[in-house]
N, C-alpha and C. Protein backbone atom coordinates (compact mmCIF):
# COMPACT_ATOMS: atom_id res chain seq x y z
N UNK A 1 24.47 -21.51 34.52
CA UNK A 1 24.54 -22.07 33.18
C UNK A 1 25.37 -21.14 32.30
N UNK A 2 25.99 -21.75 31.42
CA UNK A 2 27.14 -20.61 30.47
C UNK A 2 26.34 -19.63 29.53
N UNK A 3 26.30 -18.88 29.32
CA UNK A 3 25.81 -18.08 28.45
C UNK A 3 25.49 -18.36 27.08
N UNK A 4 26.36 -19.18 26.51
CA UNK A 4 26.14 -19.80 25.58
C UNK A 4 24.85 -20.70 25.24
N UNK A 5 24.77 -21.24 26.21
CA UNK A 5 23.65 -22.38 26.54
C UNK A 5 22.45 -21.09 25.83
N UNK A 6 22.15 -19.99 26.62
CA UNK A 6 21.09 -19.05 26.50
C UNK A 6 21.01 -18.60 25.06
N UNK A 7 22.06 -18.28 24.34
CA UNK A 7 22.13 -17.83 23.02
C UNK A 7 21.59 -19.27 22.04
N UNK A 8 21.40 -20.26 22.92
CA UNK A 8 21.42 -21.47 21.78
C UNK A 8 19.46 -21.82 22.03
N UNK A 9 19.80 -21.78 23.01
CA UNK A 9 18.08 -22.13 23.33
C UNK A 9 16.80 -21.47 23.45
N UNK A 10 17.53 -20.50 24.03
CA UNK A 10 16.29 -18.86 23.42
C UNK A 10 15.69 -19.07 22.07
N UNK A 11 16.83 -18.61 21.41
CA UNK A 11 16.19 -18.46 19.74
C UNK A 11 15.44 -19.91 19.21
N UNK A 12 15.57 -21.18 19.60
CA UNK A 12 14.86 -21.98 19.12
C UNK A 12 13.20 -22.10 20.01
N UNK A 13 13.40 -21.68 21.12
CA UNK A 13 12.05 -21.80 21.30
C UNK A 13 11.39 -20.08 21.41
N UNK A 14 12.06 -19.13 21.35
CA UNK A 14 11.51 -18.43 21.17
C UNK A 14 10.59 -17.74 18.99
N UNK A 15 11.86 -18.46 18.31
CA UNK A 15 11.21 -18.44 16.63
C UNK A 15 10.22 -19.03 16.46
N UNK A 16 9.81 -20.61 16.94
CA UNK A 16 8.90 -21.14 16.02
C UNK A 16 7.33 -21.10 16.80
N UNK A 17 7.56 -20.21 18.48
CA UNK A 17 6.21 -19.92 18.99
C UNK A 17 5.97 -18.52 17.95
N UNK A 18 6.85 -17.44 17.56
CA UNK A 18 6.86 -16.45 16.87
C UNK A 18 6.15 -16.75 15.44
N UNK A 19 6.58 -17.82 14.86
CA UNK A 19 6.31 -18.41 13.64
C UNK A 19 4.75 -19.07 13.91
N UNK A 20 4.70 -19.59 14.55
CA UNK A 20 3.15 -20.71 14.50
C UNK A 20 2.14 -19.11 14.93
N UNK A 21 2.62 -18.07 15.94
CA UNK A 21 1.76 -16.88 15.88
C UNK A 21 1.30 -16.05 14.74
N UNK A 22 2.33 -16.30 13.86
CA UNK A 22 2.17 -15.68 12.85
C UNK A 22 1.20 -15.84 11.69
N UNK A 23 1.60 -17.35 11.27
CA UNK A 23 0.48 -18.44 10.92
C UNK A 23 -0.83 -18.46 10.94
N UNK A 24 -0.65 -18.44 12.36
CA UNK A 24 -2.59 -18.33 12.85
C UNK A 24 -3.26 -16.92 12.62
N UNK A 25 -2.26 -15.29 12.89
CA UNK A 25 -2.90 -14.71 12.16
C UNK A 25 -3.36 -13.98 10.84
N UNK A 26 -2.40 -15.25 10.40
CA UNK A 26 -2.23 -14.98 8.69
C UNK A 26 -3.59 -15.73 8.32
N UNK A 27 -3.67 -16.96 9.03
CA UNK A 27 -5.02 -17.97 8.66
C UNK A 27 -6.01 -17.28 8.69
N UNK A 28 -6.42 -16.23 9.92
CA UNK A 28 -7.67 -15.76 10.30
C UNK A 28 -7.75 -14.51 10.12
N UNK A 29 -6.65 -13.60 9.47
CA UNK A 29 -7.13 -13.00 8.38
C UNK A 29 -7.19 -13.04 7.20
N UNK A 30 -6.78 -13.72 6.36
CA UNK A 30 -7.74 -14.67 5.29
C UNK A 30 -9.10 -15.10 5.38
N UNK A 31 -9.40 -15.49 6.73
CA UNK A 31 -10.70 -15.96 6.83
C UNK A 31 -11.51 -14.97 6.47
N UNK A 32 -11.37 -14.16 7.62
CA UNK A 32 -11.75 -12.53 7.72
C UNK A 32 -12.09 -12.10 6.00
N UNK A 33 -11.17 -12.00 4.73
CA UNK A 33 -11.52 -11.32 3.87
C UNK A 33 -12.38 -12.74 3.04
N UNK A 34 -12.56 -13.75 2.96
CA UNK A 34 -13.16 -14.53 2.56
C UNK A 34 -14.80 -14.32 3.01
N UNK A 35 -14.83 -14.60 4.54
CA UNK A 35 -16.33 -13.83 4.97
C UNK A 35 -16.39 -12.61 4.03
N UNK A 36 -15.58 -11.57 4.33
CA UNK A 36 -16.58 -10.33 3.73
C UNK A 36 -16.55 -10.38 2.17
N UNK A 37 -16.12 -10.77 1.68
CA UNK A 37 -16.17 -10.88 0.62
C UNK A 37 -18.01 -11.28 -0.41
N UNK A 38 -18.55 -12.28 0.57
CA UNK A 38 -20.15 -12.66 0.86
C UNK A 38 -21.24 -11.33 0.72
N UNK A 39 -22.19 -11.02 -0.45
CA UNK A 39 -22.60 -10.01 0.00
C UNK A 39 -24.23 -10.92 -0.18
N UNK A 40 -24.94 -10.27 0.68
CA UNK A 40 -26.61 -11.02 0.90
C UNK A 40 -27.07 -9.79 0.26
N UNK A 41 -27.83 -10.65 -0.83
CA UNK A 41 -28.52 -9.65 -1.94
C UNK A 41 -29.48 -8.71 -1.18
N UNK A 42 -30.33 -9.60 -0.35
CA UNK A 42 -31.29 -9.04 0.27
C UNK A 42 -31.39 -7.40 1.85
N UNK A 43 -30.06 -7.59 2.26
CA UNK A 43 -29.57 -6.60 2.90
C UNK A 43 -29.25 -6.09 2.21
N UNK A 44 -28.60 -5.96 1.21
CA UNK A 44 -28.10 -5.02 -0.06
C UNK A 44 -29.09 -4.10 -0.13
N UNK A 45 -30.06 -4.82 -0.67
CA UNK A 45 -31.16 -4.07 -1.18
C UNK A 45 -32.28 -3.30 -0.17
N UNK A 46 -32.30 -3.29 1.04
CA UNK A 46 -32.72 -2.90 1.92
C UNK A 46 -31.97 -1.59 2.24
N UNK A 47 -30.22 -1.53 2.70
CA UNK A 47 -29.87 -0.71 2.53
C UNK A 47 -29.93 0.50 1.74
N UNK A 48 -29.68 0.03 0.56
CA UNK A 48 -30.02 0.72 -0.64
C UNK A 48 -31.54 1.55 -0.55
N UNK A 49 -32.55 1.07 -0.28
CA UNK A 49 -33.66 1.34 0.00
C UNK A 49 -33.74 2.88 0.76
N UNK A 50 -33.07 2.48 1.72
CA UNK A 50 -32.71 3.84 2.96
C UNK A 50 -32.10 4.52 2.32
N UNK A 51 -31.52 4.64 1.33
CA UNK A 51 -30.53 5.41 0.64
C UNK A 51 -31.21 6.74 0.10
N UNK A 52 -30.65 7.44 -1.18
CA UNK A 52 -31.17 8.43 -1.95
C UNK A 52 -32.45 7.87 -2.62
N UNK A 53 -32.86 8.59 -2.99
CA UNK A 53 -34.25 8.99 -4.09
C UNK A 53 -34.45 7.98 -5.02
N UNK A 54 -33.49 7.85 -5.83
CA UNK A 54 -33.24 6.69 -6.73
C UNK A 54 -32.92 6.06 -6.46
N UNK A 55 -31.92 5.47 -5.53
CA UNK A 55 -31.94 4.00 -4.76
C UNK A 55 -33.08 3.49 -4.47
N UNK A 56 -33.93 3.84 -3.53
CA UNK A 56 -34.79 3.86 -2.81
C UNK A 56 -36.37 3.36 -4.40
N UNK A 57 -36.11 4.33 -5.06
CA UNK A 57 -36.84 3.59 -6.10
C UNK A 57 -36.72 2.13 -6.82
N UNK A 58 -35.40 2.35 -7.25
CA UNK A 58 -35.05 0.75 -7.80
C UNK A 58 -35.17 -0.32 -6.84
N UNK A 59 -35.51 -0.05 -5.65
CA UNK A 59 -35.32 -1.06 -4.81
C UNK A 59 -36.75 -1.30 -4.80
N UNK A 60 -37.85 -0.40 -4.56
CA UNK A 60 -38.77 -1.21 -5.13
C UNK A 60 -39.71 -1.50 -6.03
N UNK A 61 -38.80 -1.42 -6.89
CA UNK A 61 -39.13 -2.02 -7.90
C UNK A 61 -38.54 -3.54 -8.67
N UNK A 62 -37.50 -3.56 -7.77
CA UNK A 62 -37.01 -4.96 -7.14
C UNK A 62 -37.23 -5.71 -5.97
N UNK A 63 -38.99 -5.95 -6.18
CA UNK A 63 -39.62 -6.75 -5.17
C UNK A 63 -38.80 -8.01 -4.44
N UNK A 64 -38.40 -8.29 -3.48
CA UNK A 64 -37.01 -9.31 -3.09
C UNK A 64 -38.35 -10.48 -3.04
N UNK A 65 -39.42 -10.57 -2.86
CA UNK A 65 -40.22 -11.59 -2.62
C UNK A 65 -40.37 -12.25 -4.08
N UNK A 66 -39.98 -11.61 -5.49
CA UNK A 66 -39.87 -12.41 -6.94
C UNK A 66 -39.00 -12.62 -7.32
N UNK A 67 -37.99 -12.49 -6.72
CA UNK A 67 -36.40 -12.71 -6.98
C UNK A 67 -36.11 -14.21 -6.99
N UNK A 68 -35.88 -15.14 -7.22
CA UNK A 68 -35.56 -16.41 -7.19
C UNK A 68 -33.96 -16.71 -7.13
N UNK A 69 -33.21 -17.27 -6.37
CA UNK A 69 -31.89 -17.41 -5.81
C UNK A 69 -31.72 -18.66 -6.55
């Protein structure tokens, strides 16, 4: 086949598998910062708990069982 042929058909199927790869991990890291973005009050505050002296105080004194969501 002429060489030419190769310079013409490479680049079209090799760009837009490059392109749709790209896509998908542009999509799913977006996803990615959308999840974390989510914080659960209640692990929060648990953490916190384990924490220092004063964490560990305010936390309970923020009973999670009177908290209303």
């Amino acid at each position: 086949m002429p060489l030419e042929f190769y310079f013409l058909v490479i680049p079209f199927c090799a760009i837009p598998v490059f392109l749709v790869s790209l896509d998908y991990l542009n999509k799913s890291a977006e996803f990615e910062r959308r999840k974390d973005n989510v914080i659960d009050f209640d692990k929060f505050v648990k953490r916190k708990k384990e924490g220092d002296a004063v964490d560990s105080d305010i936390a309970n004194l923020l009973d999670i069982q009177k908290i209303a969501a």
